[in-house]
N, C-alpha and C. Protein backbone atom coordinates (compact mmCIF):
# COMPACT_ATOMS: atom_id res chain seq x y z
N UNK A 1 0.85 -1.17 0.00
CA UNK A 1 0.00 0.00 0.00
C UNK A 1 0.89 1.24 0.00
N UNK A 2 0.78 2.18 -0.78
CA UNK A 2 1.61 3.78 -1.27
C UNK A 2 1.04 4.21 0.00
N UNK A 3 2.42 4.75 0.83
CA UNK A 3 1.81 6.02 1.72
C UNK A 3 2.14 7.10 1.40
N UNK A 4 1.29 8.05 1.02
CA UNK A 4 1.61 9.41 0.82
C UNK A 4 2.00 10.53 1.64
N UNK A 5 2.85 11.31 1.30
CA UNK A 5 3.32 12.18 1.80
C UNK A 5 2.37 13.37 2.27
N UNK A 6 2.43 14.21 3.04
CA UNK A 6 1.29 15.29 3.88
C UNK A 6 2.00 16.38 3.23
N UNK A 7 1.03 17.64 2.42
CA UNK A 7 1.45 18.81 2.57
C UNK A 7 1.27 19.75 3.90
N UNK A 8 0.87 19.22 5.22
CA UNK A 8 1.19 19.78 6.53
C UNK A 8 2.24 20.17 6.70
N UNK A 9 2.44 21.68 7.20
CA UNK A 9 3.92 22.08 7.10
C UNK A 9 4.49 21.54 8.33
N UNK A 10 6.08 21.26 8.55
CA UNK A 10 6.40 20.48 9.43
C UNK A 10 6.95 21.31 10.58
N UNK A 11 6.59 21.22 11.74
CA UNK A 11 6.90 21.95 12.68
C UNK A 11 7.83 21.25 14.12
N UNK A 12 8.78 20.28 13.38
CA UNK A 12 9.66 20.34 14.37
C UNK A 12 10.52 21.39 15.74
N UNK A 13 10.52 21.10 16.90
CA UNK A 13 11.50 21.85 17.66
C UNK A 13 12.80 21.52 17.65
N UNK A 14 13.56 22.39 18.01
CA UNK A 14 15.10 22.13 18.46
C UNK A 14 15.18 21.45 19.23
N UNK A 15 14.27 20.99 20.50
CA UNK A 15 14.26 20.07 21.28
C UNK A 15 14.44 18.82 21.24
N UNK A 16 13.04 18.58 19.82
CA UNK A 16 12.89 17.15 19.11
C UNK A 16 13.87 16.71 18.65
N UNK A 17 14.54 17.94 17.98
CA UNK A 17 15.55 17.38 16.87
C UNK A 17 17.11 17.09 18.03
N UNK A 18 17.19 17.58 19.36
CA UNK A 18 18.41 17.56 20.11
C UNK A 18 17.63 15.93 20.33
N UNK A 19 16.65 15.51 20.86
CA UNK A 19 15.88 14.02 21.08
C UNK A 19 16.57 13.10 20.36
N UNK A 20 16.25 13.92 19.31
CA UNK A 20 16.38 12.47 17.98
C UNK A 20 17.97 12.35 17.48
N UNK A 21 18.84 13.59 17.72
CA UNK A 21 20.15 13.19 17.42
C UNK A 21 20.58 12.63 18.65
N UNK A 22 19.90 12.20 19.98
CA UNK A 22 20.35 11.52 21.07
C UNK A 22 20.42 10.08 20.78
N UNK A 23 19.02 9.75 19.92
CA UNK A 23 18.69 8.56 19.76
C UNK A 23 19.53 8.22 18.88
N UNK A 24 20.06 8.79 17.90
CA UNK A 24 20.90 8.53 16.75
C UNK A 24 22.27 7.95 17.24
N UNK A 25 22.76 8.77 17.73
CA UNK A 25 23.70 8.75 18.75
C UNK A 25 23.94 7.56 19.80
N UNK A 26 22.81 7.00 20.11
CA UNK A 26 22.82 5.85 21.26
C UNK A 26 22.88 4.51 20.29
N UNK A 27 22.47 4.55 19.05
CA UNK A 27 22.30 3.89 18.24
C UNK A 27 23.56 3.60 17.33
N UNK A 28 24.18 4.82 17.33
CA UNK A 28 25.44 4.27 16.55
C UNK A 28 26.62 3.42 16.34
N UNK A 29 26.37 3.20 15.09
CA UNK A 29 27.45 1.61 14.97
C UNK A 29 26.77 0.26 15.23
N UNK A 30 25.79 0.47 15.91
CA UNK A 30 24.79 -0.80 15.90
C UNK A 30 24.32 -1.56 15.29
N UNK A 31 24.62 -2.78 14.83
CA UNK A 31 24.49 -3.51 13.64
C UNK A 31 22.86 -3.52 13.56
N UNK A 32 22.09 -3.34 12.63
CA UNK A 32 20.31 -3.37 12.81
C UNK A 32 19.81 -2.65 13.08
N UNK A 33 20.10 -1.12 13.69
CA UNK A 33 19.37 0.14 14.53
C UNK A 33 18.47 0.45 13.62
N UNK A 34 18.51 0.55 12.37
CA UNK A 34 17.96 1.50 11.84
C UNK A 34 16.35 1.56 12.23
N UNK A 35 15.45 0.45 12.36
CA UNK A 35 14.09 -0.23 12.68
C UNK A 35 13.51 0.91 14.26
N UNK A 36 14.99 0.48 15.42
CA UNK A 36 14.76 1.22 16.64
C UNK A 36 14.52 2.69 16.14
N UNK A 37 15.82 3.28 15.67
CA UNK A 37 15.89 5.05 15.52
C UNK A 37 14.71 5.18 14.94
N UNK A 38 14.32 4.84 14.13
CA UNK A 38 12.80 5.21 13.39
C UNK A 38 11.93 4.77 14.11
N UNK A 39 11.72 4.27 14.85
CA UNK A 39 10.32 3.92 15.94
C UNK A 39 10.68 5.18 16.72
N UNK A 40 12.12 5.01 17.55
CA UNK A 40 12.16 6.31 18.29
C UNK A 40 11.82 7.54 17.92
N UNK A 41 12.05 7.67 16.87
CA UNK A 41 11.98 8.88 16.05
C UNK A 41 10.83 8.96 16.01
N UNK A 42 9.82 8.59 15.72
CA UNK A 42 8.53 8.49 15.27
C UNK A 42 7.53 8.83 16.71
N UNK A 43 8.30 7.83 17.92
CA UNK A 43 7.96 7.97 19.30
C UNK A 43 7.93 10.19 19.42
N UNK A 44 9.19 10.36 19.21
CA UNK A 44 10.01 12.30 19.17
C UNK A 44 8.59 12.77 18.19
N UNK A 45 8.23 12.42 17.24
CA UNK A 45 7.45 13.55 16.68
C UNK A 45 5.36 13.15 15.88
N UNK A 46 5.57 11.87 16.62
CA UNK A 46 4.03 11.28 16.07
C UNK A 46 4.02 10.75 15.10
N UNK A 47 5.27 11.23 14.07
CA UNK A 47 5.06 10.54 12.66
C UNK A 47 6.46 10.87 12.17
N UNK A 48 6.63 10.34 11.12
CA UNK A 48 8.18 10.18 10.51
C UNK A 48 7.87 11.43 8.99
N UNK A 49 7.64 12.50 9.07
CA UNK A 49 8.05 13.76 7.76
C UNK A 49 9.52 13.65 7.13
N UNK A 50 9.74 13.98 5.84
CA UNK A 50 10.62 14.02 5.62
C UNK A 50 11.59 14.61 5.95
N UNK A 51 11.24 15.20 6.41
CA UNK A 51 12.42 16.42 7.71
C UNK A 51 13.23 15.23 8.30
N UNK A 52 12.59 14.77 8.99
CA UNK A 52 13.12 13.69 10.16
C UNK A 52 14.04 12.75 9.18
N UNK A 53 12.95 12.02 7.94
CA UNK A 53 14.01 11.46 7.32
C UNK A 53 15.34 11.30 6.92
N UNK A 54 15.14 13.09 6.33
CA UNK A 54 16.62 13.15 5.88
C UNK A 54 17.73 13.83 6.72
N UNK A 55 17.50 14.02 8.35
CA UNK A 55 18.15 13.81 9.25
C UNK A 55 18.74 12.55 9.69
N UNK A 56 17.88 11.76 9.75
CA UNK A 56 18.37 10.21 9.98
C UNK A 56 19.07 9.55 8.90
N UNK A 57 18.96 9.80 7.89
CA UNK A 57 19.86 9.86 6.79
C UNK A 57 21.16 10.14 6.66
N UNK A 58 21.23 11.07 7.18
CA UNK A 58 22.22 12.47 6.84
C UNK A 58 23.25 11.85 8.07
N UNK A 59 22.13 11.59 9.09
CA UNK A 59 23.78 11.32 10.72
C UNK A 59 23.93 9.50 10.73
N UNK A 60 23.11 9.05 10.10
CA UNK A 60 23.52 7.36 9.85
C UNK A 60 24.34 6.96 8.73
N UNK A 61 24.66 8.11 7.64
CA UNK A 61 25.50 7.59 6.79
C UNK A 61 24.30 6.94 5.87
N UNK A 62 23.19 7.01 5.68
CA UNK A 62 22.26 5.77 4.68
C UNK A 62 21.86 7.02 3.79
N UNK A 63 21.30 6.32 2.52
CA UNK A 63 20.65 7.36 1.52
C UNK A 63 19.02 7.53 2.04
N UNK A 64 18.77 8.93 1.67
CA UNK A 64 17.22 8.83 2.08
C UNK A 64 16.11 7.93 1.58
N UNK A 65 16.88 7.14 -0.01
CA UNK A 65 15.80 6.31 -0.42
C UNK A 65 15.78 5.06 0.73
N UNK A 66 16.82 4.72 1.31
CA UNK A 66 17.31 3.88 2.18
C UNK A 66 15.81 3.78 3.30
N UNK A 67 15.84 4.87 3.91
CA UNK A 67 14.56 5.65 4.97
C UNK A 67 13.82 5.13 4.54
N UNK A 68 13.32 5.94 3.41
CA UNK A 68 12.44 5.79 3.00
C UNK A 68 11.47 4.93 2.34
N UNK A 69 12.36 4.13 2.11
CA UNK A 69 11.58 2.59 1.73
C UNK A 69 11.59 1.57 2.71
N UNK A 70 12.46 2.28 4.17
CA UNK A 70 12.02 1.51 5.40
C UNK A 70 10.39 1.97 5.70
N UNK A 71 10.34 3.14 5.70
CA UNK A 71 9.41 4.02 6.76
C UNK A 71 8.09 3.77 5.74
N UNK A 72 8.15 3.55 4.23
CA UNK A 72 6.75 3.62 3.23
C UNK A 72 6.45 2.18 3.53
N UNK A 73 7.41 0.81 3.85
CA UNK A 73 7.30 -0.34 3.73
C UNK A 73 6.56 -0.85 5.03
N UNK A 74 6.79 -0.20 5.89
CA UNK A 74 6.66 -1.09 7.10
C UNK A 74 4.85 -0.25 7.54
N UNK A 75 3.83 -1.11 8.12
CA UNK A 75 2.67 -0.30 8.21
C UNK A 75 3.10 0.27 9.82
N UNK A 76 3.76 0.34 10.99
CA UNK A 76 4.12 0.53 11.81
C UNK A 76 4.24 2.18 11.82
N UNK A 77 5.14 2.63 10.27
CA UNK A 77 5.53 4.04 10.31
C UNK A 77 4.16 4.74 9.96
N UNK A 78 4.31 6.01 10.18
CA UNK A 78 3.40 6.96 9.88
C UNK A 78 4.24 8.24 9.27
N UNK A 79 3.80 8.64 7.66
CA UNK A 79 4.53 9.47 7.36
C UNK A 79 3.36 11.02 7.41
N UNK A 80 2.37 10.82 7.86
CA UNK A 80 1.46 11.97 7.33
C UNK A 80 1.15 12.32 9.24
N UNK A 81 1.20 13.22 9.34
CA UNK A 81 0.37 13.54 11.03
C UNK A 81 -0.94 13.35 11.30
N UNK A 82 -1.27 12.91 12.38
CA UNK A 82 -2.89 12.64 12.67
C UNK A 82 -3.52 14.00 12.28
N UNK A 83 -4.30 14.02 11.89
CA UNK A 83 -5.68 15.19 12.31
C UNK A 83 -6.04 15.61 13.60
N UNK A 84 -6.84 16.79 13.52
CA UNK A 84 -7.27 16.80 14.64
C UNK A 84 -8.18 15.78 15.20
N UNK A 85 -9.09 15.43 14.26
CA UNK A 85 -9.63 14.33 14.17
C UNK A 85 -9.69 13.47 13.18
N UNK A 86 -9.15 12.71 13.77
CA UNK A 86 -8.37 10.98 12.98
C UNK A 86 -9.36 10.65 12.48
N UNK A 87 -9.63 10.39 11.50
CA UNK A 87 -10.69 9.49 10.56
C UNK A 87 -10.58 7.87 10.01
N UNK A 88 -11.16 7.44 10.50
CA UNK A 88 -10.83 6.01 9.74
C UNK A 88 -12.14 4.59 9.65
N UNK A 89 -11.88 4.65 8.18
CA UNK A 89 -13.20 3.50 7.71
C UNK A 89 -12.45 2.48 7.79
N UNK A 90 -13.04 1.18 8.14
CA UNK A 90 -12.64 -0.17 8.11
C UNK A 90 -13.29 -0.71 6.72
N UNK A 91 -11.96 -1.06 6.04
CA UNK A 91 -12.24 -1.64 5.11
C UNK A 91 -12.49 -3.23 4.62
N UNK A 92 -12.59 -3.60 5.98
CA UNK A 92 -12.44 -5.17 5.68
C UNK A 92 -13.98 -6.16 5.34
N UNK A 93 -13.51 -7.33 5.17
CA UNK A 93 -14.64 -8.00 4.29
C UNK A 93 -16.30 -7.27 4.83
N UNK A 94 -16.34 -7.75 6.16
CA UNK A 94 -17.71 -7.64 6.29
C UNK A 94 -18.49 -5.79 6.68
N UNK A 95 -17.41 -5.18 6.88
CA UNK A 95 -17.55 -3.82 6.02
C UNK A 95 -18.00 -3.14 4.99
N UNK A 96 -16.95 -3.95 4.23
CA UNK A 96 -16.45 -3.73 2.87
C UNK A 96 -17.80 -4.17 2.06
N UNK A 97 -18.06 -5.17 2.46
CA UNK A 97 -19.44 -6.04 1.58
C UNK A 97 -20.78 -4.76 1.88
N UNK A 98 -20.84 -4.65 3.48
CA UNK A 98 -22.08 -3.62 3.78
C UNK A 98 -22.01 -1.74 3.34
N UNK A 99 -20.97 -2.00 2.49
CA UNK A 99 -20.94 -0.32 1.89
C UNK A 99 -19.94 0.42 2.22
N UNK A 100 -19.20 0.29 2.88
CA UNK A 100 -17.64 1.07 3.65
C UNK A 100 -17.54 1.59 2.87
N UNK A 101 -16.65 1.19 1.19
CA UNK A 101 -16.28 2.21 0.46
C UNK A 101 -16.76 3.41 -0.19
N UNK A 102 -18.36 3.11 -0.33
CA UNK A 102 -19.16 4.17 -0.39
C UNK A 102 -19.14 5.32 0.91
N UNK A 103 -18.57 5.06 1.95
CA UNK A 103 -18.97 5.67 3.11
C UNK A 103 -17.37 6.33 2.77
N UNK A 104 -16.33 6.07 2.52
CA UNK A 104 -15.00 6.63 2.38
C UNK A 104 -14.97 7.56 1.35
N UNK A 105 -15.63 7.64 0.23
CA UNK A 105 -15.97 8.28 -0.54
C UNK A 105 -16.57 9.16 -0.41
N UNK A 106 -17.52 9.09 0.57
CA UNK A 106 -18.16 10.14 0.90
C UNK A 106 -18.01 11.24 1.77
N UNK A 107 -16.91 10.60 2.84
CA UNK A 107 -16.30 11.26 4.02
C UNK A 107 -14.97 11.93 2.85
N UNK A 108 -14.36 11.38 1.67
CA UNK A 108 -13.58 12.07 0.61
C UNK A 108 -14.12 13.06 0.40
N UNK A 109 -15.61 13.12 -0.43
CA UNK A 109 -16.06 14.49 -0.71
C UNK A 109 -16.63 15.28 -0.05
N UNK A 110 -16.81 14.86 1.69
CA UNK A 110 -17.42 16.22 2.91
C UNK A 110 -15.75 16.86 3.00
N UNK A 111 -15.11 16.46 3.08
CA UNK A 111 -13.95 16.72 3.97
C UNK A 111 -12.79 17.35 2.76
N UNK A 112 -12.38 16.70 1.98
CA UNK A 112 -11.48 16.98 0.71
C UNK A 112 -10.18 16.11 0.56
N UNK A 113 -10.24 14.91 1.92
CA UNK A 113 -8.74 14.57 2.03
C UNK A 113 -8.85 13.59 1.30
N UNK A 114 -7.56 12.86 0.90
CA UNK A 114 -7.89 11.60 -0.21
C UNK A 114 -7.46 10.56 1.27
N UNK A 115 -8.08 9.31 1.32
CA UNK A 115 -7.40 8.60 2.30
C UNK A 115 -5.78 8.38 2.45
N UNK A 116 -5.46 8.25 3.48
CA UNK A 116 -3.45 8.16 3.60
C UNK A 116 -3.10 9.63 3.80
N UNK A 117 -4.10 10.56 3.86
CA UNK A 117 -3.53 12.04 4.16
C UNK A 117 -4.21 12.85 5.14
N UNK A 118 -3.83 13.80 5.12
CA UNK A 118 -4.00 15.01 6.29
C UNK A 118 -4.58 16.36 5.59
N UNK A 119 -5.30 16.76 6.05
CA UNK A 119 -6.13 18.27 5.48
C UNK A 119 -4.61 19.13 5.84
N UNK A 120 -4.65 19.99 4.81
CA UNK A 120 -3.31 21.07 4.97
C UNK A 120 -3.28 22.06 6.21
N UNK A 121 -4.35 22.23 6.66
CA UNK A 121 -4.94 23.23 8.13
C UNK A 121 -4.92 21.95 9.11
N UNK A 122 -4.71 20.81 9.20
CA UNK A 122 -4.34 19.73 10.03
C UNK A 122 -5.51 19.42 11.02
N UNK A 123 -6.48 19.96 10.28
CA UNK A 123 -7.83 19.33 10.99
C UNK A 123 -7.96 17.63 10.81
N UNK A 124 -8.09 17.68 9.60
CA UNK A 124 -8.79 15.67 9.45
C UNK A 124 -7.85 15.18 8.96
N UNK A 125 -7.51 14.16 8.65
CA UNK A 125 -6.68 12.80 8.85
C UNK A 125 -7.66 11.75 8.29
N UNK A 126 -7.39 10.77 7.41
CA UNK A 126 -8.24 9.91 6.77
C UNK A 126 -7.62 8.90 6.70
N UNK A 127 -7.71 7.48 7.27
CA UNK A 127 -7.05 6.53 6.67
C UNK A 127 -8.47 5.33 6.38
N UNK A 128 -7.98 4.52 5.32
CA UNK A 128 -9.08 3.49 5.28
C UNK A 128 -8.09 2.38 5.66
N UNK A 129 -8.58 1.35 6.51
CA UNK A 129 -7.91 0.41 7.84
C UNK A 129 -8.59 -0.74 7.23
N UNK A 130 -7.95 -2.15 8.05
CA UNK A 130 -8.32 -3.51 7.33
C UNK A 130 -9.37 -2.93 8.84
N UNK A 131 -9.77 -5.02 8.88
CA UNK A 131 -10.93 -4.63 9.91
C UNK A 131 -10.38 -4.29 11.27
N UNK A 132 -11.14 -3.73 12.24
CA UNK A 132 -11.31 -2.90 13.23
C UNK A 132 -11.77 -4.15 14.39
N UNK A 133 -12.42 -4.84 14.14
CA UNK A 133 -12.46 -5.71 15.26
C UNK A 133 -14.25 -5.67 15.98
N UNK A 134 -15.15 -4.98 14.59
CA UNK A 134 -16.52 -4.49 15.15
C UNK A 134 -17.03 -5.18 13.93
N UNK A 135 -17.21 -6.22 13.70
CA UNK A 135 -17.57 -6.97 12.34
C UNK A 135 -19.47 -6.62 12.84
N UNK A 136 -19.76 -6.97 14.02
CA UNK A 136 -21.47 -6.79 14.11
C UNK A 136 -21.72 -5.58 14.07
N UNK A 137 -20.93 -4.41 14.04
CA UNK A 137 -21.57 -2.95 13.68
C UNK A 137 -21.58 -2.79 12.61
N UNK A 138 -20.78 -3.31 11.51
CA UNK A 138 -20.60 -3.26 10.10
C UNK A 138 -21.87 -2.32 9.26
N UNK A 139 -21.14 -1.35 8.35
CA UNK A 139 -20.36 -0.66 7.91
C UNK A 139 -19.46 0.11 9.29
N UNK A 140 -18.61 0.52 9.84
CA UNK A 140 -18.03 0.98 11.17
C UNK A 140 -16.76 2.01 10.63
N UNK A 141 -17.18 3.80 10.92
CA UNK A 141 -16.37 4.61 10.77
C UNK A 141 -15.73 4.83 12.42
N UNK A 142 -14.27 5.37 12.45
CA UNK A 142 -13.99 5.48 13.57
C UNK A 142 -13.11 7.36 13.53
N UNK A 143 -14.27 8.14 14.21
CA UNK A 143 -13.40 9.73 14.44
C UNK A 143 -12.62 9.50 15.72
N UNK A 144 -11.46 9.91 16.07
CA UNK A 144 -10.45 9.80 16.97
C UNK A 144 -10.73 8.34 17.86
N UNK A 145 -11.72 8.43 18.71
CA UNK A 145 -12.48 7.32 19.93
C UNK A 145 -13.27 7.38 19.59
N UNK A 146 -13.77 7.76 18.78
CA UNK A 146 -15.79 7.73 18.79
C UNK A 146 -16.12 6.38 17.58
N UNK A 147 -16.26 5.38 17.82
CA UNK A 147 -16.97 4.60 16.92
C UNK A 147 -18.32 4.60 16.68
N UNK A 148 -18.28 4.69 14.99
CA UNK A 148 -19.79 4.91 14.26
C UNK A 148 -20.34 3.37 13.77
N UNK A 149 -21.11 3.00 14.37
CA UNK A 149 -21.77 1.51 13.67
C UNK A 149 -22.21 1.62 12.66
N UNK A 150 -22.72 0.40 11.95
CA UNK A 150 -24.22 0.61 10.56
C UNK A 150 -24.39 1.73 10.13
N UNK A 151 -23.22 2.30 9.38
CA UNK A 151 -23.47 3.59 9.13
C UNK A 151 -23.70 3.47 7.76
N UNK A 152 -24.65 4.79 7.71
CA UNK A 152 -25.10 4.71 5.94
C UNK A 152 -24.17 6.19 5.29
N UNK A 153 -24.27 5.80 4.09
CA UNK A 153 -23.68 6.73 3.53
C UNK A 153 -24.12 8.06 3.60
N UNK A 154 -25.89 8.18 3.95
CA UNK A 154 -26.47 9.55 3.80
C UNK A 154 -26.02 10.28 5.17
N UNK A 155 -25.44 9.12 6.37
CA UNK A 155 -25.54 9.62 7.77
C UNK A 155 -23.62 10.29 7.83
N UNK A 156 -23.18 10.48 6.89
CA UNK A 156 -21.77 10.90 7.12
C UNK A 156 -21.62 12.32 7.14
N UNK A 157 -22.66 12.95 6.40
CA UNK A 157 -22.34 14.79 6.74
C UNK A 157 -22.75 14.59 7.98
N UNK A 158 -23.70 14.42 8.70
CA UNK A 158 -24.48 14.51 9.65
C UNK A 158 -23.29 13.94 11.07
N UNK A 159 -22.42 13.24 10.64
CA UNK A 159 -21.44 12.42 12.29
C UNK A 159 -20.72 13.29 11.78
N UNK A 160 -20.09 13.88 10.55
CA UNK A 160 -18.76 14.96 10.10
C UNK A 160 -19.09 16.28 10.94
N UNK A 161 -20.12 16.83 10.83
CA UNK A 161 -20.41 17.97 10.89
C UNK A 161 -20.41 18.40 12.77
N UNK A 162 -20.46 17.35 13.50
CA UNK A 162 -20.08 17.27 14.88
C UNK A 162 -18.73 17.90 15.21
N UNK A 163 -17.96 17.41 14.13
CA UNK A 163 -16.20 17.42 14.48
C UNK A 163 -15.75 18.58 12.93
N UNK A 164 -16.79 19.52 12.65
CA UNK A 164 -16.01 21.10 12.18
C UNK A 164 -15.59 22.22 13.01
């Protein structure tokens, strides 16, 4: 699955970044680190931006495609920042069968984000997820904690419009 990159502008601190060259640092020469520093890293800022990347790059000696086909490969990383409110349809079978993708589509055109991304004002966050673990609520949207059961497609402005 392509994870896409966020046009959210990136707002690292000097702090984060003194964090993350600690972690770099504790890590060095370590045969295998690279898996840890990028969790850590990820732990330092919620999600792995290319900022971060091509820092970890840059003080490990690796090329950024190196990163970066760790951090796109593994579902663990997160390259886009949550939303304010996290969005996420379960896409899995018994979902999927009761209308989900119609319901992702539709939360696409209230909102504007394509799933795998972040609104540029860093309000919403969209991901479409295997299943969720609510197969008897099916169709099942999830905003930050709030799980939506049997949801119909007409009822998505109507749960969106809670969280503008």
């Amino acid at each position: 699955m392509k994870k896409n990159l966020t046009t959210v502008q990136f707002r690292g601190t000097a702090d984060q970044e003194e964090q993350l060259i600690a972690v770099i640092d504790k890590y060095r020469g370590t045969k295998g680190a690279m898996m840890p520093v990028l969790q850590e890293a990820q732990d330092i800022y919620g999600y792995l931006p290319i900022e971060v990347q091509k820092i970890i790059a840059n003080k490990m000696n690796v090329s950024l495609e190196e990163i970066y086909g760790i951090t796109s490969f593994y579902s663990q990383f997160v390259l886009n920042p949550k939303g304010e409110f996290s969005i996420s349809v379960c896409l899995g079978t018994a979902c999927y069968v009761k209308g989900s993708q119609d319901i992702l589509e539709e939360i696409v055109s209230e909102i504007g984000v394509q799933s795998g991304s972040t609104s540029s004002d860093g309000k919403y966050s969209l991901e479409a997820t295997r299943c969720v673990g609510a197969c008897g609520l099916a169709p099942v949207m999830i905003v930050n904690e709030n799980v939506y059961g049997r949801v119909k497609k007409e009822e998505v402005a109507g749960i969106l419009a809670k969280y503008k």
